[in-house]
C-alpha atoms as a PDB file:
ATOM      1  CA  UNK A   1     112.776 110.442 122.224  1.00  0.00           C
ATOM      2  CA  UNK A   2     112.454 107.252 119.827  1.00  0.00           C
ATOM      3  CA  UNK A   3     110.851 107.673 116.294  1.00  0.00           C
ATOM      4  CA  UNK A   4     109.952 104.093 114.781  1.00  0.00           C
ATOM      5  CA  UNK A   5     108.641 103.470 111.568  1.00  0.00           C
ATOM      6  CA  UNK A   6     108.991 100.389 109.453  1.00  0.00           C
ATOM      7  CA  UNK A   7     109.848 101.498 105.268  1.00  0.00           C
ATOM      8  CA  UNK A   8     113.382 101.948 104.142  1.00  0.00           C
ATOM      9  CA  UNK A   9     115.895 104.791 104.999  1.00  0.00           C
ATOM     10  CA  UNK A  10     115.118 107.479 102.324  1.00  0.00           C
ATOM     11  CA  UNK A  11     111.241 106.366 101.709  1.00  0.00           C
ATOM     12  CA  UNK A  12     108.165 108.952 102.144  1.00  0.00           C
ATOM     13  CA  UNK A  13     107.980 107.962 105.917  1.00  0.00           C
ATOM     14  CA  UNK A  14     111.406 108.349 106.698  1.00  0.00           C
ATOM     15  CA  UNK A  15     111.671 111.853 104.941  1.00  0.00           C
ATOM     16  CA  UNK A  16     108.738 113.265 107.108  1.00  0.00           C
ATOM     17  CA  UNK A  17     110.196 111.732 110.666  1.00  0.00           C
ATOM     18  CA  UNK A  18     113.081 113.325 109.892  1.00  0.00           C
ATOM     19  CA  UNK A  19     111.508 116.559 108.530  1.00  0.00           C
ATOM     20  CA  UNK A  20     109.525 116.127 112.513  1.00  0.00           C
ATOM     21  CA  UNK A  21     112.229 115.345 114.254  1.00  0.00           C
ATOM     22  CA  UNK A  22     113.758 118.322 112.633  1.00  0.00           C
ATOM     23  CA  UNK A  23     111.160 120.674 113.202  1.00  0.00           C
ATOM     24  CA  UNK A  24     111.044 119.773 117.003  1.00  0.00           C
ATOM     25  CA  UNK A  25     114.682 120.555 117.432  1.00  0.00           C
ATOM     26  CA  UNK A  26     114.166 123.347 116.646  1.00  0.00           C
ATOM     27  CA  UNK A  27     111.073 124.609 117.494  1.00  0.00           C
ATOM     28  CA  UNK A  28     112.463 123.406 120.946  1.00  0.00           C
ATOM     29  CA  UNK A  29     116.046 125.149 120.827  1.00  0.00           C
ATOM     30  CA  UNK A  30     117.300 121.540 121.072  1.00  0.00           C
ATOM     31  CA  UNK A  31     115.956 120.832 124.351  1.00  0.00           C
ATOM     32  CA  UNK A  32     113.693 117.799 122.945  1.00  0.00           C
ATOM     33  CA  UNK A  33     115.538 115.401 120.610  1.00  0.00           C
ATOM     34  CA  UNK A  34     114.317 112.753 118.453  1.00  0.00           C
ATOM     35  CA  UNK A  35     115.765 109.725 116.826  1.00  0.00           C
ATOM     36  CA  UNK A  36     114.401 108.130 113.946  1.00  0.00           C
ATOM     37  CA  UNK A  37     114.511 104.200 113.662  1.00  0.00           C
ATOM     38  CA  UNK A  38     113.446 102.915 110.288  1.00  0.00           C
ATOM     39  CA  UNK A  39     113.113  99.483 109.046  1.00  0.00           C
ATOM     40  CA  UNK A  40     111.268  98.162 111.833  1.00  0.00           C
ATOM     41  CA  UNK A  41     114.062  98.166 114.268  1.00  0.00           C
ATOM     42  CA  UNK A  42     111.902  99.423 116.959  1.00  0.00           C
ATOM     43  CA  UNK A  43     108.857  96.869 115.642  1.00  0.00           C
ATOM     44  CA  UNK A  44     106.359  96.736 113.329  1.00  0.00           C
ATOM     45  CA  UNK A  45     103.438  98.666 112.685  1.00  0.00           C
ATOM     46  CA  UNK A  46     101.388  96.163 115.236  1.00  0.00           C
ATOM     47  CA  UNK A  47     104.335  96.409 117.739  1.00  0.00           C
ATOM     48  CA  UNK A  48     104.969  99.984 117.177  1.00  0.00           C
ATOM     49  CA  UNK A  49     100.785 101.203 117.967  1.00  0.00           C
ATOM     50  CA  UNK A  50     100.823  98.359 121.136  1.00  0.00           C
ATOM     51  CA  UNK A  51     103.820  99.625 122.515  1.00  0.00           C
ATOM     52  CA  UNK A  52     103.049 103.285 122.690  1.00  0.00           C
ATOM     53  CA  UNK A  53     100.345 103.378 125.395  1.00  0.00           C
ATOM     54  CA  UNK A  54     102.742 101.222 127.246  1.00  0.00           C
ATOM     55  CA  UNK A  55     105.683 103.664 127.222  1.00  0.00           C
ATOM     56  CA  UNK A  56     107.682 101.129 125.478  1.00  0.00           C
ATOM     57  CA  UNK A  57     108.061 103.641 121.771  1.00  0.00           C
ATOM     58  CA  UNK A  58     107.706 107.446 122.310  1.00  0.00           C
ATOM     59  CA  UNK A  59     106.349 108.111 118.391  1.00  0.00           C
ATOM     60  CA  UNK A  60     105.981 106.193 115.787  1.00  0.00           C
ATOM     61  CA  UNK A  61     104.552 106.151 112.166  1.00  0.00           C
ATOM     62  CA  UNK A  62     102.386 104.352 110.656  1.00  0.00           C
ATOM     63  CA  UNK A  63      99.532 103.318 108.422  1.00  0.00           C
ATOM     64  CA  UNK A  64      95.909 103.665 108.541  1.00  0.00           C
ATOM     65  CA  UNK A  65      95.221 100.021 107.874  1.00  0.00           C
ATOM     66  CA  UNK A  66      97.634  98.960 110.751  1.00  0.00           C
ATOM     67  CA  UNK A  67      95.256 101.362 113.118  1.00  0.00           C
ATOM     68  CA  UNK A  68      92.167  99.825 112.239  1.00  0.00           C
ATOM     69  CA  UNK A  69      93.269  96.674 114.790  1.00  0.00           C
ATOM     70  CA  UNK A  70      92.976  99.270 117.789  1.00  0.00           C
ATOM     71  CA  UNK A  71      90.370 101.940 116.469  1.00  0.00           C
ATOM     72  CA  UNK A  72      88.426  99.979 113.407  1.00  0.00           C
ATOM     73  CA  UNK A  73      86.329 103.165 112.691  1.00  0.00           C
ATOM     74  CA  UNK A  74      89.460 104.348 111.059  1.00  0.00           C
ATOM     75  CA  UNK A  75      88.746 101.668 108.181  1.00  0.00           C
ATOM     76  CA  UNK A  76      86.339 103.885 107.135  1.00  0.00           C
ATOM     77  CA  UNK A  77      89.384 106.045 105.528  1.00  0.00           C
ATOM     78  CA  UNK A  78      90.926 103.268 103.379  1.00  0.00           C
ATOM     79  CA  UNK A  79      87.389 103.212 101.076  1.00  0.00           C
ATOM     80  CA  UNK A  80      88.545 102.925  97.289  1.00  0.00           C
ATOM     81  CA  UNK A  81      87.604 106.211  95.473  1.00  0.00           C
ATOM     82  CA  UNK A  82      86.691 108.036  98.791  1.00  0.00           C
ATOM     83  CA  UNK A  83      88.754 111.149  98.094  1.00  0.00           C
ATOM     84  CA  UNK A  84      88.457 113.253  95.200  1.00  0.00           C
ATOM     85  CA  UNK A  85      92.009 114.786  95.288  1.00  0.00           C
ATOM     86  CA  UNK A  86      94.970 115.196  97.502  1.00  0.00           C
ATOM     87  CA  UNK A  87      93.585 118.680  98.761  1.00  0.00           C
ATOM     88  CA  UNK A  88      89.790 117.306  99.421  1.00  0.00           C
ATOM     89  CA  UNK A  89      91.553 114.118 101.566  1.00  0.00           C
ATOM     90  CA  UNK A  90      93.660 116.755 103.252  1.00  0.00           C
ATOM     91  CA  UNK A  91      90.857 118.847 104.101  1.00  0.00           C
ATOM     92  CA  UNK A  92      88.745 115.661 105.344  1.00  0.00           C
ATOM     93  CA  UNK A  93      91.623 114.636 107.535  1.00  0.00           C
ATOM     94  CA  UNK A  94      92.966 118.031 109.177  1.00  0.00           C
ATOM     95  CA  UNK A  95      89.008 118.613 109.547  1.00  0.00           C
ATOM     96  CA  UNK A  96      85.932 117.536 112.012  1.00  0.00           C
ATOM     97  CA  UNK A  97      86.344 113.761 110.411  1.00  0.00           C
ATOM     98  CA  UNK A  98      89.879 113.856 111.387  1.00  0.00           C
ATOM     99  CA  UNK A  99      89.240 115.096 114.398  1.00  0.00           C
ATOM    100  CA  UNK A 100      86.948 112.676 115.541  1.00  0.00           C
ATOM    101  CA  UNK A 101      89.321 109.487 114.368  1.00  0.00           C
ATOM    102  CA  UNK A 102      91.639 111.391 116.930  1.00  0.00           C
ATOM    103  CA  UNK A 103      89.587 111.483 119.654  1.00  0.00           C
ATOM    104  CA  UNK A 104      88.976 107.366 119.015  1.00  0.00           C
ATOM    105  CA  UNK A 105      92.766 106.860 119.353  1.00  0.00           C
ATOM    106  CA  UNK A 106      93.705 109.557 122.182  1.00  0.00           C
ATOM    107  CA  UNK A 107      90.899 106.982 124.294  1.00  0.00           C
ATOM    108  CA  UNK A 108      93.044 103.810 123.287  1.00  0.00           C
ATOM    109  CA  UNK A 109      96.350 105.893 124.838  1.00  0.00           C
ATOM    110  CA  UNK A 110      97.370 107.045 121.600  1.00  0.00           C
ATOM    111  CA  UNK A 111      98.059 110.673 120.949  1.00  0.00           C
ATOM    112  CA  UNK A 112      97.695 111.766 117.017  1.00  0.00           C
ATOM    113  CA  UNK A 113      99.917 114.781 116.122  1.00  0.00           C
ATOM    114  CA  UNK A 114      98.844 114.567 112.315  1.00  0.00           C
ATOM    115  CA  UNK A 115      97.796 112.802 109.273  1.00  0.00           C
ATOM    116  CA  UNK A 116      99.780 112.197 105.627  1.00  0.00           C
ATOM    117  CA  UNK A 117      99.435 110.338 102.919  1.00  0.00           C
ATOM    118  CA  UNK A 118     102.313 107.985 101.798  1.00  0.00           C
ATOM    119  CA  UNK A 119     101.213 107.865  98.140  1.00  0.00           C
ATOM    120  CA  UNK A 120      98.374 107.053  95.881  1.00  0.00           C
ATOM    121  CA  UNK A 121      97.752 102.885  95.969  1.00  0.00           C
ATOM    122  CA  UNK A 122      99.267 101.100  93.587  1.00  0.00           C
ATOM    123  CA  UNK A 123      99.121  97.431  92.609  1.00  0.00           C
ATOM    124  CA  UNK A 124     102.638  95.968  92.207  1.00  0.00           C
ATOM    125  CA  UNK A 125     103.291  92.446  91.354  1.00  0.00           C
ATOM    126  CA  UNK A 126     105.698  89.812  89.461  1.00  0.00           C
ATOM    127  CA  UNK A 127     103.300  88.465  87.475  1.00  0.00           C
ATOM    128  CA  UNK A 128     101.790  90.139  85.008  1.00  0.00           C
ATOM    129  CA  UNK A 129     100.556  94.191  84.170  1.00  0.00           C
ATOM    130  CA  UNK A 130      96.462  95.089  85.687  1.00  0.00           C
ATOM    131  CA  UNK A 131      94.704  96.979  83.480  1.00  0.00           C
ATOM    132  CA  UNK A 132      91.385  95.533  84.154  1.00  0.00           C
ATOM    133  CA  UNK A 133      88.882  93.887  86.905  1.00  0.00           C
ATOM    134  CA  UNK A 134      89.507  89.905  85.524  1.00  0.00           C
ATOM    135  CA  UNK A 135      93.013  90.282  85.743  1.00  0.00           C
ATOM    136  CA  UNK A 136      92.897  90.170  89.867  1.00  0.00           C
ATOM    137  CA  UNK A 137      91.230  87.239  89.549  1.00  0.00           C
ATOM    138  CA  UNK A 138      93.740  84.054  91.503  1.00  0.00           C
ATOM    139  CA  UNK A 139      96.190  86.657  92.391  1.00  0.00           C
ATOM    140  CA  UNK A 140      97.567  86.562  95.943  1.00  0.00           C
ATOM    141  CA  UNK A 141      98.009  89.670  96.855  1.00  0.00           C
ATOM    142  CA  UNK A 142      99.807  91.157 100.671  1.00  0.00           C
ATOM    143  CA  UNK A 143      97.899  93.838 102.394  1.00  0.00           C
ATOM    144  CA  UNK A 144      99.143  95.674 105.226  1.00  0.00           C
ATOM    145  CA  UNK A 145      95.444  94.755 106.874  1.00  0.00           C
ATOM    146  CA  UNK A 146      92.142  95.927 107.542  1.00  0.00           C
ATOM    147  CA  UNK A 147      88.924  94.690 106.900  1.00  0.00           C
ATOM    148  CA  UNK A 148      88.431  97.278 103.992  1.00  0.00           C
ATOM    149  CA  UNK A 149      91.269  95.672 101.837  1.00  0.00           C
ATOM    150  CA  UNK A 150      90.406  92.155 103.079  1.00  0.00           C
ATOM    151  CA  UNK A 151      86.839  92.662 101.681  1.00  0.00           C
ATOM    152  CA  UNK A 152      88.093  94.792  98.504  1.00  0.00           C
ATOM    153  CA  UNK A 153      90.648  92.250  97.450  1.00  0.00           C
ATOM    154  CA  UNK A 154      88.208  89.453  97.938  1.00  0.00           C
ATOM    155  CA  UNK A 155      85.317  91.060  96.096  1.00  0.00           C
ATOM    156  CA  UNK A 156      87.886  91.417  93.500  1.00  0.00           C
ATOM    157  CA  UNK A 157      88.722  87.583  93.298  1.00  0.00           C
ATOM    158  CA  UNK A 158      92.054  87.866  94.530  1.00  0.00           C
ATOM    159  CA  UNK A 159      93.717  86.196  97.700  1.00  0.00           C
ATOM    160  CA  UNK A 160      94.625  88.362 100.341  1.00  0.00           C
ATOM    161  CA  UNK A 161      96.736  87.879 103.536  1.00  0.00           C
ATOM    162  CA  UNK A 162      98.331  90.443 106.307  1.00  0.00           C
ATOM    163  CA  UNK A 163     101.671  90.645 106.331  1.00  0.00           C
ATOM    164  CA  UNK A 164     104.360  93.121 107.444  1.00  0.00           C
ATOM    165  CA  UNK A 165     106.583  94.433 105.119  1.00  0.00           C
ATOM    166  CA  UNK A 166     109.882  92.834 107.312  1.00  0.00           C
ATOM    167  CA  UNK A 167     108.174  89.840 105.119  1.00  0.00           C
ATOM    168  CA  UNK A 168     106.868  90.954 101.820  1.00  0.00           C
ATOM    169  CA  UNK A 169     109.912  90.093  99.743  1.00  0.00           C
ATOM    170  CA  UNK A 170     110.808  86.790 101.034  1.00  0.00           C
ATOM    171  CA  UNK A 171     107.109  85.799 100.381  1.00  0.00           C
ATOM    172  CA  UNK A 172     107.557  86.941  97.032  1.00  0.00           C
ATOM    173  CA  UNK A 173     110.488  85.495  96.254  1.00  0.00           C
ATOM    174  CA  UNK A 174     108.900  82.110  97.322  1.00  0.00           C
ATOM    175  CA  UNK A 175     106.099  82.399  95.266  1.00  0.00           C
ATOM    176  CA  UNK A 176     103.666  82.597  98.307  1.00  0.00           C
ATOM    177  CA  UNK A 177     102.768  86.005  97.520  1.00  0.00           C
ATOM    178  CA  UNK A 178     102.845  87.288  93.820  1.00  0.00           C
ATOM    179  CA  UNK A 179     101.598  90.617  94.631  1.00  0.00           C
ATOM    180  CA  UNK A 180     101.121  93.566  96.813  1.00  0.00           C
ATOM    181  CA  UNK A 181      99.460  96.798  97.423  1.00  0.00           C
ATOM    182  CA  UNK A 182     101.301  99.836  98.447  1.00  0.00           C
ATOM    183  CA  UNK A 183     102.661 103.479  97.234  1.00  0.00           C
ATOM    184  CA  UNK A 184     104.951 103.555  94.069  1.00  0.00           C
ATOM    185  CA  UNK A 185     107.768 104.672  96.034  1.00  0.00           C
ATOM    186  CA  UNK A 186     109.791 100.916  96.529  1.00  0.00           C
ATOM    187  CA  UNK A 187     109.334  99.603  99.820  1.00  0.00           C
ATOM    188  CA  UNK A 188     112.167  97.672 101.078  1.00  0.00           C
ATOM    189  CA  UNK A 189     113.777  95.243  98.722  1.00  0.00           C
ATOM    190  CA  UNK A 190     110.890  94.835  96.803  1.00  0.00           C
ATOM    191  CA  UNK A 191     112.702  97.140  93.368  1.00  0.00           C
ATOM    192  CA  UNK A 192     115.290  94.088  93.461  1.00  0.00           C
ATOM    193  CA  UNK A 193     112.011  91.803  92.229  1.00  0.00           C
ATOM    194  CA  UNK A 194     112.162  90.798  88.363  1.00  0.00           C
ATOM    195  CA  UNK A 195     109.998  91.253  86.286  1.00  0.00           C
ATOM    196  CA  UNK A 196     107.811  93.814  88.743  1.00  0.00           C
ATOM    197  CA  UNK A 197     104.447  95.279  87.139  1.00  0.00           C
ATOM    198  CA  UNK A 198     102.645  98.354  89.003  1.00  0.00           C
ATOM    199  CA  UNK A 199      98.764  99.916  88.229  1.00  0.00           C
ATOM    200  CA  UNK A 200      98.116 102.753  89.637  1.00  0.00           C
ATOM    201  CA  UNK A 201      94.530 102.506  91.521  1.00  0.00           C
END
């Protein structure tokens, strides 16, 4: 079987499909295998969720904004300030509310075998530090998608765009982006910007 995801070799999503693919071996004496394909090699997150029901990617990995195209109830998860702590989103998640977003993708062809976090949000940019509201203000920022961070980002007075991450740093090395949001742990490339600033959320 085919594990895709699209972050670097070494990141927080390529750690736990290997930790999965791991388990599964053995859990399954080796009779079910699984490779893991980072970097988008099998697709991107879009690619990757459209291509399961299909047959065309066994498992993949991705994030909840991505989702939100297929299943947009799962938005409802990417609300700023929604979780207390790690252990109250965990307990949200593996719960009845977890459950239900479940159920909403098993109906779409998609099977959900769990839910992590990648990281606490961060703002990360080339510009300048954020330490308060007025400095998002004319900042173009890349979001993986979802209405939630379309409308936060907005609200916020910033400019925000979808993009996948296969195109975060060339868009930031071409001043079309100056800014994104993600997890502290360096998606691809992006450590190699100068003069990078990140604010935790």
């Amino acid at each position: 079987m085919r594990l895709g995801h699209v972050t670097n070799p070494g990141s927080v999503y390529d750690q736990a499909s290997k930790h999965f693919a791991g388990l599964i071996n053995q859990k399954t004496a080796g009779q079910i295998q699984i490779a893991v394909f980072p970097s988008g090699q099998l697709g991107q997150e879009r690619e990757l969720i459209e291509g399961a029901p299909l047959a065309i990617v066994d498992l993949f990995l991705v994030g909840v904004p991505s989702l939100t195209g297929t299943v947009p109830e799962l938005g409802d998860s990417d609300l700023p300030f929604l979780y207390r702590d790690s252990a109250h989103a965990g307990k949200v998640l593996e719960g009845e509310v977890g459950a239900g977003w479940a159920k909403l993708l098993e109906a779409r062809g998609i099977k959900a075998l769990g839910w992590g976090a990648g990281g606490y949000r961060s703002i990360i940019n080339n510009k300048k530090p954020v330490t308060q509201l007025e400095d998002f203000k004319g900042m173009k920022f890349r979001i993986a998608g979802g209405s939630v961070y379309l409308g936060l980002f907005r609200a916020l007075g910033a400019n925000a765009i979808q993009m996948t991450w296969s195109e975060v740093y060339g868009a930031m090395q071409q001043g079309r982006r100056s800014s994104f949001r993600g997890s502290p742990v360096p998606p691809p490339r992006t450590s190699r910007l100068s003069g990078q600033h990140s604010s935790r959320q």
